[in-house]
C-alpha atoms as a PDB file:
ATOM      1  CA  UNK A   1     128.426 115.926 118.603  1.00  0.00           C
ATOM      2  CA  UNK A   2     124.447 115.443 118.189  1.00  0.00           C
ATOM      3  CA  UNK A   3     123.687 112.436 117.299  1.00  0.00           C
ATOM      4  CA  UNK A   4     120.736 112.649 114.557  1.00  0.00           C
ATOM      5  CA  UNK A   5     120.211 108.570 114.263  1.00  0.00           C
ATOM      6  CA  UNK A   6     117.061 108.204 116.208  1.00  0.00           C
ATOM      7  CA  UNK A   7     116.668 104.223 117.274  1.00  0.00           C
ATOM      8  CA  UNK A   8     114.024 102.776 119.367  1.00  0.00           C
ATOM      9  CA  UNK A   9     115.683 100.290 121.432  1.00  0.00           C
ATOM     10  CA  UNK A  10     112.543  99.865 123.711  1.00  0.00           C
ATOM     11  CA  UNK A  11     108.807 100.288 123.467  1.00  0.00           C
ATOM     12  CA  UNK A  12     105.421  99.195 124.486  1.00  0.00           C
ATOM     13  CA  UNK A  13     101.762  99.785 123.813  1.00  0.00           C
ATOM     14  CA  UNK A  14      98.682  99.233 125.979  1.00  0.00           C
ATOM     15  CA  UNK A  15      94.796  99.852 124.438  1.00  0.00           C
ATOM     16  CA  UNK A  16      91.668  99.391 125.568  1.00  0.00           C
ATOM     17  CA  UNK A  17      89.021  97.684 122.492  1.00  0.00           C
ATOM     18  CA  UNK A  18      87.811 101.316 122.159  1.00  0.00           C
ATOM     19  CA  UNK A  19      90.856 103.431 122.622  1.00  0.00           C
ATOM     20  CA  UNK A  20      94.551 103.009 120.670  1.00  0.00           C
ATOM     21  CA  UNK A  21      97.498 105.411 121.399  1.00  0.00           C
ATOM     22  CA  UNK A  22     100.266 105.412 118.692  1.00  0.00           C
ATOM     23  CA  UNK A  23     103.771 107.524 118.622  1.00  0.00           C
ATOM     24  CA  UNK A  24     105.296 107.837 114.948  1.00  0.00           C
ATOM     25  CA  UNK A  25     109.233 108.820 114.991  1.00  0.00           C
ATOM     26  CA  UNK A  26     111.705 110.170 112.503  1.00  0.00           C
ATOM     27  CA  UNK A  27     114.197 112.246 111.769  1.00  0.00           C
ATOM     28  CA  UNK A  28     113.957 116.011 110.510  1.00  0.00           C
ATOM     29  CA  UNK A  29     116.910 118.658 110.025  1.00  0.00           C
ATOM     30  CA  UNK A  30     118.954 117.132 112.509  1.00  0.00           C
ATOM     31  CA  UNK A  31     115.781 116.662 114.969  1.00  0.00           C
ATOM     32  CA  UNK A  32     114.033 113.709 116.152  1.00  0.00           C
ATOM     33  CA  UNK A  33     110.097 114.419 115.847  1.00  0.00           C
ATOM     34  CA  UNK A  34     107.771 112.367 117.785  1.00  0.00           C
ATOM     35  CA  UNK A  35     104.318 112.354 116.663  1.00  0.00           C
ATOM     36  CA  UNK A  36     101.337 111.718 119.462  1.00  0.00           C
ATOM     37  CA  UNK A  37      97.826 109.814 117.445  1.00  0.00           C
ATOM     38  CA  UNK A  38      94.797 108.289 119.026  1.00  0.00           C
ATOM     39  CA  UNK A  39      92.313 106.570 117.636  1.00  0.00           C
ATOM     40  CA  UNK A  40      88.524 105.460 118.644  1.00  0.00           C
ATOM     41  CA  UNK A  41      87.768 102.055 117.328  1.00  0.00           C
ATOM     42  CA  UNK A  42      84.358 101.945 118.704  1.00  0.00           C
ATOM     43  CA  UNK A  43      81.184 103.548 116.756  1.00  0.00           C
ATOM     44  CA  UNK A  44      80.522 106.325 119.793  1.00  0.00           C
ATOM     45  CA  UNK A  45      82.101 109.771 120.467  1.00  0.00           C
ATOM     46  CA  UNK A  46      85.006 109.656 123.287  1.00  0.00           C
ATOM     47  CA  UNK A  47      86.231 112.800 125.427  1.00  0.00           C
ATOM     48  CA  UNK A  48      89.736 112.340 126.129  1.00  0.00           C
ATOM     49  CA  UNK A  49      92.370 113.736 128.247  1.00  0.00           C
ATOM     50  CA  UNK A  50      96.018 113.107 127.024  1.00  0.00           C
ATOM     51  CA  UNK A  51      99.719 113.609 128.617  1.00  0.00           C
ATOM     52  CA  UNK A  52     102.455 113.597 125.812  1.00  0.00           C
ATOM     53  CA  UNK A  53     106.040 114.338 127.704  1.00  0.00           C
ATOM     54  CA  UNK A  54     109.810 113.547 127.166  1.00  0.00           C
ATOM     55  CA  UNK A  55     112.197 112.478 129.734  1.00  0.00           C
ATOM     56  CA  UNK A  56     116.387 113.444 128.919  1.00  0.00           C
ATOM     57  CA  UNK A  57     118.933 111.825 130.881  1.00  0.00           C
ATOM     58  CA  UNK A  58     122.421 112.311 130.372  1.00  0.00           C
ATOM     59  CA  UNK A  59     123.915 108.857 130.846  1.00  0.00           C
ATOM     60  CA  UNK A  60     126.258 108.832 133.370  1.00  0.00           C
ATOM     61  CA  UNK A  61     124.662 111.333 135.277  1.00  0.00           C
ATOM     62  CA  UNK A  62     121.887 112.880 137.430  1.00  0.00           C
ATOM     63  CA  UNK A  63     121.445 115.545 134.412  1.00  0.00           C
ATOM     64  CA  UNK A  64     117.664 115.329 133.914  1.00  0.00           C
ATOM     65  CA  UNK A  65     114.940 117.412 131.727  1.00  0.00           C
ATOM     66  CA  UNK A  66     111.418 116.945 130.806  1.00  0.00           C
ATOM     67  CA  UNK A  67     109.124 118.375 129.230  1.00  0.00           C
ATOM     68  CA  UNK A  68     105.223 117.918 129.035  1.00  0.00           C
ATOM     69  CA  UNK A  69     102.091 118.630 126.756  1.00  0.00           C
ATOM     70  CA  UNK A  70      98.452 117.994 128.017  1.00  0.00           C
ATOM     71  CA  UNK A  71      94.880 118.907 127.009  1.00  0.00           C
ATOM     72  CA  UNK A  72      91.711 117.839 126.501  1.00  0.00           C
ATOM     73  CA  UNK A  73      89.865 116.569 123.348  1.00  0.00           C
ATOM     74  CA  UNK A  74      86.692 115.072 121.923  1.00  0.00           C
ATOM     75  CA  UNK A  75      87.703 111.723 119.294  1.00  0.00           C
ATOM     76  CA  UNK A  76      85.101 111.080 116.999  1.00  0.00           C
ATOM     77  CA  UNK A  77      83.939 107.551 116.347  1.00  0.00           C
ATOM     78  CA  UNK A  78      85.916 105.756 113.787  1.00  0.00           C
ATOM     79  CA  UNK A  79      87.877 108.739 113.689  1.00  0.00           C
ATOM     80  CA  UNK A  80      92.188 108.748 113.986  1.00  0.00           C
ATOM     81  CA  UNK A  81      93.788 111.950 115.035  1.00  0.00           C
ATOM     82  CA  UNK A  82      97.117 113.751 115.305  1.00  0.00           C
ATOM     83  CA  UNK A  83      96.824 115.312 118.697  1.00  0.00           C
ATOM     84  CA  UNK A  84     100.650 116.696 119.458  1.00  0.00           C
ATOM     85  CA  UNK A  85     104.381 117.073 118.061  1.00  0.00           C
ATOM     86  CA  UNK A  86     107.536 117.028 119.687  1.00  0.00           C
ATOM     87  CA  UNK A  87     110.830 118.446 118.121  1.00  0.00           C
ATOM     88  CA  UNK A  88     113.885 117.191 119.998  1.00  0.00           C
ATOM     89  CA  UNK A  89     117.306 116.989 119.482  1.00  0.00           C
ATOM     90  CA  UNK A  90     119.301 114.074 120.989  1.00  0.00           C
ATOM     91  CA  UNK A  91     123.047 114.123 121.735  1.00  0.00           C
ATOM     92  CA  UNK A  92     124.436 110.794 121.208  1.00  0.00           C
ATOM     93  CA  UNK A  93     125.175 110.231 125.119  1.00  0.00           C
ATOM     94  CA  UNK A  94     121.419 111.122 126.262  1.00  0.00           C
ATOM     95  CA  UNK A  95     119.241 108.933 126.955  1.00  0.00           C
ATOM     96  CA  UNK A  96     115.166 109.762 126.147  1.00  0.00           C
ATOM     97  CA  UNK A  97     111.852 108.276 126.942  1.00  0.00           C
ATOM     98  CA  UNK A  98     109.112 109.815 125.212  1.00  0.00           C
ATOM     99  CA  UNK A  99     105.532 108.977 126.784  1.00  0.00           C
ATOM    100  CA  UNK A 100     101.858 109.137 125.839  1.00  0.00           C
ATOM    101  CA  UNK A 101      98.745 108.916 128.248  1.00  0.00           C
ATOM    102  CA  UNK A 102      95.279 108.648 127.567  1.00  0.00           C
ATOM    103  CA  UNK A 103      92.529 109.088 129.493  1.00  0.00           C
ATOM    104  CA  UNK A 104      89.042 109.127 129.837  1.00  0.00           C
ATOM    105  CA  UNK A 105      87.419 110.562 133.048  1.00  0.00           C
ATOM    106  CA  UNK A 106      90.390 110.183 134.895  1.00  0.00           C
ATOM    107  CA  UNK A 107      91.211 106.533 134.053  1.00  0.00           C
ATOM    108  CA  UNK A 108      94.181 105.908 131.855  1.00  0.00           C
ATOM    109  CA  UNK A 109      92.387 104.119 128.680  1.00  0.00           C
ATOM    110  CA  UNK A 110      95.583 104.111 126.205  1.00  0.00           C
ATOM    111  CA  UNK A 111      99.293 104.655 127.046  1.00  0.00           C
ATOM    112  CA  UNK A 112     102.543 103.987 124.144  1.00  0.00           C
ATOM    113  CA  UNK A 113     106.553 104.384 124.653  1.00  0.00           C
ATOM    114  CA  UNK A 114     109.777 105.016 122.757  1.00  0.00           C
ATOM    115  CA  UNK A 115     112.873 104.635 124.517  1.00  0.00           C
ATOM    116  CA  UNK A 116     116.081 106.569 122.456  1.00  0.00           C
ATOM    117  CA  UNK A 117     119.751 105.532 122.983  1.00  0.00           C
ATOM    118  CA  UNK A 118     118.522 103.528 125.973  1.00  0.00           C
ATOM    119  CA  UNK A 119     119.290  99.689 126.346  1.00  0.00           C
ATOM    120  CA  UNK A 120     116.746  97.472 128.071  1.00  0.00           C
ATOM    121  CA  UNK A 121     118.006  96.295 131.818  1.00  0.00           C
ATOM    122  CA  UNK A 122     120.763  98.915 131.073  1.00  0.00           C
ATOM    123  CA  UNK A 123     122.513  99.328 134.747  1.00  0.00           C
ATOM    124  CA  UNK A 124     121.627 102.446 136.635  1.00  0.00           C
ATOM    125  CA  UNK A 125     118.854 103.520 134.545  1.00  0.00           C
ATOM    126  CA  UNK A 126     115.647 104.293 137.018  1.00  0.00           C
ATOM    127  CA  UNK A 127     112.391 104.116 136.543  1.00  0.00           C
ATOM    128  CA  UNK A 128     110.705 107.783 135.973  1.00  0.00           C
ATOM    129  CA  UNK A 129     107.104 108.407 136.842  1.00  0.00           C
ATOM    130  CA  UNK A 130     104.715 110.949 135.015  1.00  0.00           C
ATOM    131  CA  UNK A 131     100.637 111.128 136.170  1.00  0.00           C
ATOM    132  CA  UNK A 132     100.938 108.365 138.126  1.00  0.00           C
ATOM    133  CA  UNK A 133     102.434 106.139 135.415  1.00  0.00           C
ATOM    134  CA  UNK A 134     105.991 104.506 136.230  1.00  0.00           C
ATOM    135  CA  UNK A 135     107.921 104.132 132.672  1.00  0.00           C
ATOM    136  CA  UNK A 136     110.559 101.431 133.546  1.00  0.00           C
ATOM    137  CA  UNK A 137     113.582 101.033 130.997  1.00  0.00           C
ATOM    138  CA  UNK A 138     113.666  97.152 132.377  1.00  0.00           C
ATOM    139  CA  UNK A 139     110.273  96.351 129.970  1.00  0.00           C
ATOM    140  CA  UNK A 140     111.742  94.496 127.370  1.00  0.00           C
ATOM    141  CA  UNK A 141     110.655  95.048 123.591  1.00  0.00           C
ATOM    142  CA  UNK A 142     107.920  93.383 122.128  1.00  0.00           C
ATOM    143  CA  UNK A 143     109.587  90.886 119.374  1.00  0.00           C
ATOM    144  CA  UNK A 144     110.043  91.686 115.723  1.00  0.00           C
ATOM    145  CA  UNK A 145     108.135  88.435 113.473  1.00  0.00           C
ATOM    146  CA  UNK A 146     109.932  88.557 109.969  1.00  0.00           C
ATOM    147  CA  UNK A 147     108.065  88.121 107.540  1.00  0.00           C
ATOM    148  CA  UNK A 148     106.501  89.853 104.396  1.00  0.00           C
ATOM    149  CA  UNK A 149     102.588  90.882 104.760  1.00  0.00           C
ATOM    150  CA  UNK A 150     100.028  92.449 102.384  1.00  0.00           C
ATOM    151  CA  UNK A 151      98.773  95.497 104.049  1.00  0.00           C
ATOM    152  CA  UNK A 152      95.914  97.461 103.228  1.00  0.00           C
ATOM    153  CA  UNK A 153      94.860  95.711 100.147  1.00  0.00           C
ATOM    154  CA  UNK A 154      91.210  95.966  99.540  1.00  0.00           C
ATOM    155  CA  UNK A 155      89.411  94.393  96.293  1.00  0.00           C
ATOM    156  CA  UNK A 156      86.076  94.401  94.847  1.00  0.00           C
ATOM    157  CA  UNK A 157      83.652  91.859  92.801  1.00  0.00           C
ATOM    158  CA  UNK A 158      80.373  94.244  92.524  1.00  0.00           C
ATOM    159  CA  UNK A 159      77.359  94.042  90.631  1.00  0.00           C
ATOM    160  CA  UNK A 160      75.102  97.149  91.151  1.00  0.00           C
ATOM    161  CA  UNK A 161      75.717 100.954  91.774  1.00  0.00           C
ATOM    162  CA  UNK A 162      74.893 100.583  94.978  1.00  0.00           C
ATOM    163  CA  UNK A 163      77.623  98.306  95.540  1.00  0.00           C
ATOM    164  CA  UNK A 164      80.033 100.134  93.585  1.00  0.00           C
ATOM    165  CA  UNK A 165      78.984 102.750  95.844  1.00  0.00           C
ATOM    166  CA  UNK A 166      79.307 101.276  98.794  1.00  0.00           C
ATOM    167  CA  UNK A 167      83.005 100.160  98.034  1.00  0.00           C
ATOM    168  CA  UNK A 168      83.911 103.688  97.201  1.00  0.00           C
ATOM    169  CA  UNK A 169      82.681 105.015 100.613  1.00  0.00           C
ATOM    170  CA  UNK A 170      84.142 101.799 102.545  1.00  0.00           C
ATOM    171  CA  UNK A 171      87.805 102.022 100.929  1.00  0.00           C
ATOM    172  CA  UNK A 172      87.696 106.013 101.191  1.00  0.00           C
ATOM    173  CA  UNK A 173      86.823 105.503 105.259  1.00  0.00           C
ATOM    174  CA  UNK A 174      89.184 102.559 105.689  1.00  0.00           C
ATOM    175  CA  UNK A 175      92.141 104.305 104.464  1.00  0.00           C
ATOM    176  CA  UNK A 176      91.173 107.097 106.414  1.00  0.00           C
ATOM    177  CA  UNK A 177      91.169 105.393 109.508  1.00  0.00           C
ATOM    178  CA  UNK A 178      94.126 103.886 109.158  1.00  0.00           C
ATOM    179  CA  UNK A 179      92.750 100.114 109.328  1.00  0.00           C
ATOM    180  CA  UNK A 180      95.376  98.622 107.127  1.00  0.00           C
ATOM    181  CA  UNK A 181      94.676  94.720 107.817  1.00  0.00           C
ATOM    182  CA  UNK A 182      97.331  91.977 106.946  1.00  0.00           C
ATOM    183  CA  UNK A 183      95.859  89.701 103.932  1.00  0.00           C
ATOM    184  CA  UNK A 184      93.519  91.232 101.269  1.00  0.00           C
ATOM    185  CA  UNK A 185      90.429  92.484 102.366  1.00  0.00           C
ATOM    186  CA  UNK A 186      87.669  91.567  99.887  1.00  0.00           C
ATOM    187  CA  UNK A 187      84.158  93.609  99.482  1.00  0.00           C
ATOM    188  CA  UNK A 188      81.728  90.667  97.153  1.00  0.00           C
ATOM    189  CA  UNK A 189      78.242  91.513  95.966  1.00  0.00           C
ATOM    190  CA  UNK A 190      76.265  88.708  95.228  1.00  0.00           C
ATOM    191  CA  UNK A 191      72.271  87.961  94.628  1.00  0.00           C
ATOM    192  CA  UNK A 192      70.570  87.712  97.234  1.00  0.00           C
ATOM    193  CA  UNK A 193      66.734  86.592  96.818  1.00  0.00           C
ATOM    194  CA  UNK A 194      64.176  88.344  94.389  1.00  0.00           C
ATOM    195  CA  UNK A 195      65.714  91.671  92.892  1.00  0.00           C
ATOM    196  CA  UNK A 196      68.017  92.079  95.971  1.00  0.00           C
ATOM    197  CA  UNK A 197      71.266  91.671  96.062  1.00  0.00           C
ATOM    198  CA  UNK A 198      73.696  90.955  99.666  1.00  0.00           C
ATOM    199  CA  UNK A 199      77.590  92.161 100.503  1.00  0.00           C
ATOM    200  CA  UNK A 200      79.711  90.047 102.035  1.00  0.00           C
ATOM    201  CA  UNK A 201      83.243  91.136 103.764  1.00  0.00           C
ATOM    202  CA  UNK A 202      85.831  88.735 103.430  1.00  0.00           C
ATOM    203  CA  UNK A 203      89.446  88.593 104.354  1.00  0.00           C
ATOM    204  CA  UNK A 204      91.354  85.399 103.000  1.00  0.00           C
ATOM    205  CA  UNK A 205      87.814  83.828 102.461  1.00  0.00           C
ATOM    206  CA  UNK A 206      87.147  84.243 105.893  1.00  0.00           C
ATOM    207  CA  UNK A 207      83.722  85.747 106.094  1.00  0.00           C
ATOM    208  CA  UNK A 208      83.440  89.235 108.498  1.00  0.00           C
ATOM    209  CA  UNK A 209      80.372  90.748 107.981  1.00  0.00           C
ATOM    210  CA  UNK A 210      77.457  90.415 105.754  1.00  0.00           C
ATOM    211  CA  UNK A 211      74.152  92.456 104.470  1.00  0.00           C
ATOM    212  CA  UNK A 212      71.407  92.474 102.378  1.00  0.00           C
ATOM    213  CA  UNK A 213      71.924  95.997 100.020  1.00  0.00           C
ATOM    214  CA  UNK A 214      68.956  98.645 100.444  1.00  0.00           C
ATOM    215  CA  UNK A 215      68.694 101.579  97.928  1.00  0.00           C
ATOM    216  CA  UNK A 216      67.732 103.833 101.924  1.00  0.00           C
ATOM    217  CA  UNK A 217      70.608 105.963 102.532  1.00  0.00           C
ATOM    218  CA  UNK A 218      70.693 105.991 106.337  1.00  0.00           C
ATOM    219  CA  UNK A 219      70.661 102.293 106.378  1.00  0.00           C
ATOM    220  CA  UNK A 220      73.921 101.868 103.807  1.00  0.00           C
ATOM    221  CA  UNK A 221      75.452 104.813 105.659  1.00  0.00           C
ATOM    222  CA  UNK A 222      74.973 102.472 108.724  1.00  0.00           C
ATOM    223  CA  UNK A 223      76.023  99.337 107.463  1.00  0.00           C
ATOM    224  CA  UNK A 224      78.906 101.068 105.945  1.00  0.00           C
ATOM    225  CA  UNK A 225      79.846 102.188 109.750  1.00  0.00           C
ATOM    226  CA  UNK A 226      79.223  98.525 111.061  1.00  0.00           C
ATOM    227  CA  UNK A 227      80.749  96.724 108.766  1.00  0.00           C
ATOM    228  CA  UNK A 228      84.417  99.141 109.620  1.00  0.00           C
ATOM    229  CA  UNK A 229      83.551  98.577 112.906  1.00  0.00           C
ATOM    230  CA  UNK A 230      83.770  94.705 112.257  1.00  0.00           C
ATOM    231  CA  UNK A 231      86.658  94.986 109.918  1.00  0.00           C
ATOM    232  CA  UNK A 232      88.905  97.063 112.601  1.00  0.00           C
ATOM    233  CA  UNK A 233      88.096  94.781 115.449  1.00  0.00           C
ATOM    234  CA  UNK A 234      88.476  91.562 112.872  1.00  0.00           C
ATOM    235  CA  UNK A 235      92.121  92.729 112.574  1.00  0.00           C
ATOM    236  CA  UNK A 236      92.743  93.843 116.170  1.00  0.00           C
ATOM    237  CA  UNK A 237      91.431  90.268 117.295  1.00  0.00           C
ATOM    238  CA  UNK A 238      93.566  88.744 114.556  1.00  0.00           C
ATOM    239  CA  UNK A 239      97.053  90.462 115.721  1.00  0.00           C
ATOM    240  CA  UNK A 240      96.572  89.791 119.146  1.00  0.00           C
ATOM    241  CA  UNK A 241      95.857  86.071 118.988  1.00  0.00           C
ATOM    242  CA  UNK A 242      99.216  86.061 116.767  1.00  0.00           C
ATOM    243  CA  UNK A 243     101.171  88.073 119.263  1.00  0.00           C
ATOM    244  CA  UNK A 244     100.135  85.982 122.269  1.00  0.00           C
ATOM    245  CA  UNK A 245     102.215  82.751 123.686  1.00  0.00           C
ATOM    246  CA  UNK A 246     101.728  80.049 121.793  1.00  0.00           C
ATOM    247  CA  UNK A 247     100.252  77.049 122.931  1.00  0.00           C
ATOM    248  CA  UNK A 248     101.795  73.316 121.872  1.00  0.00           C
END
């Protein structure tokens, strides 16, 4: 009997500020696809190495199989990218870890987990180790917050073409690049002094970045680029204060 209900049962992440490494899962025609993605947060070009493998075990047994993809890449900055599929199909008594590395000049910058049909501190299931990197079934699972979030929301209040403009370009990008902050991001145009007007980058009020609009193109292109780049680490900051221990 396959068994086509794919579950994670364990995972982790681990990213540098610069570097995040991301593995999407579902189910296709009776396969379980695993999706490798990487993406640069920083405002510089990164060449990468990755390691995207799968590790079957038939529980029970010493039955093992892996399999491995590797090769080398240059990530834009800003950019988010779909470096490597998997197709697999999963019997319901195997066991599969599905692992991706990052590096960059031999140093492991990004690394990300599934574990399928697997059960955290499940007895007689060994740690397997792939460049280097042991992947330990013992991790336990980050914890699921409930809750209901806005995602991704971005709104506008501006005043000139170049604004309107600017918005355009920013929401286009954002989307893009796969942002999607919690709350509602809000892009305000306001006047500034003399004929000038300023942009200000809010999210729940909370002010992120702020600039004074020019009509130059390089300069908007580059405050379009810095004011992502504040955004994206805004919301990075901003998930991992509220997924760190809490202090009473």
């Amino acid at each position: 009997m396959v068994w086509f209900c794919v579950v994670v049962q364990g995972f982790y992440a681990q990213e540098t500020n610069s570097i995040a490494a991301d593995i999407n899962t579902k189910e296709e025609n009776g396969f379980a696809v695993f999706t490798a993605t990487v993406t640069n947060n920083e405002l510089v070009n990164h060449s990468l190495r990755y390691v995207f493998s799968t590790h079957k075990n038939i529980k029970g047994t010493s039955d093992k199989s892996n399999s491995k993809q590797e090769g080398r890449f240059v990530l834009m900055a800003g950019e988010k990218r779909e470096i490597s599929v998997q197709r697999i199909q999963i019997e319901e008594n195997e066991r599969v870890i599905v692992l991706l590395l990052v590096y960059e000049e031999e140093e492991l910058v990004a690394k990300n987990r599934r574990l399928i049909n697997g059960y955290e501190g499940e007895e007689g299931l060994n740690p397997v180790r792939v460049d280097g990197q042991v992947i330990d079934a013992s991790q336990k699972a980050e914890k699921q917050k409930d809750g209901i979030f806005l995602r991704g929301m971005v709104v506008e209040d501006t005043k000139t073409k170049l604004g309107r403009e600017f918005y355009t370009d920013f929401y286009s990008k954002y989307r893009l690049r796969g942002i999607n902050g919690t709350g509602i991001l809000k892009i305000e145009e306001g006047i500034s002094f003399g004929n000038t007007t300023q942009i200000e980058i809010k999210s729940d009020q909370e002010l992120i970045f702020k600039f004074i609009v020019n009509p130059r193109r390089a300069y908007m292109e580059q405050m379009l680029e810095q004011a992502l780049f504040r955004v994206n680490m805004f919301y990075k900051k901003k998930a991992s204060v509220a997924s760190g221990p809490k202090r009473y």
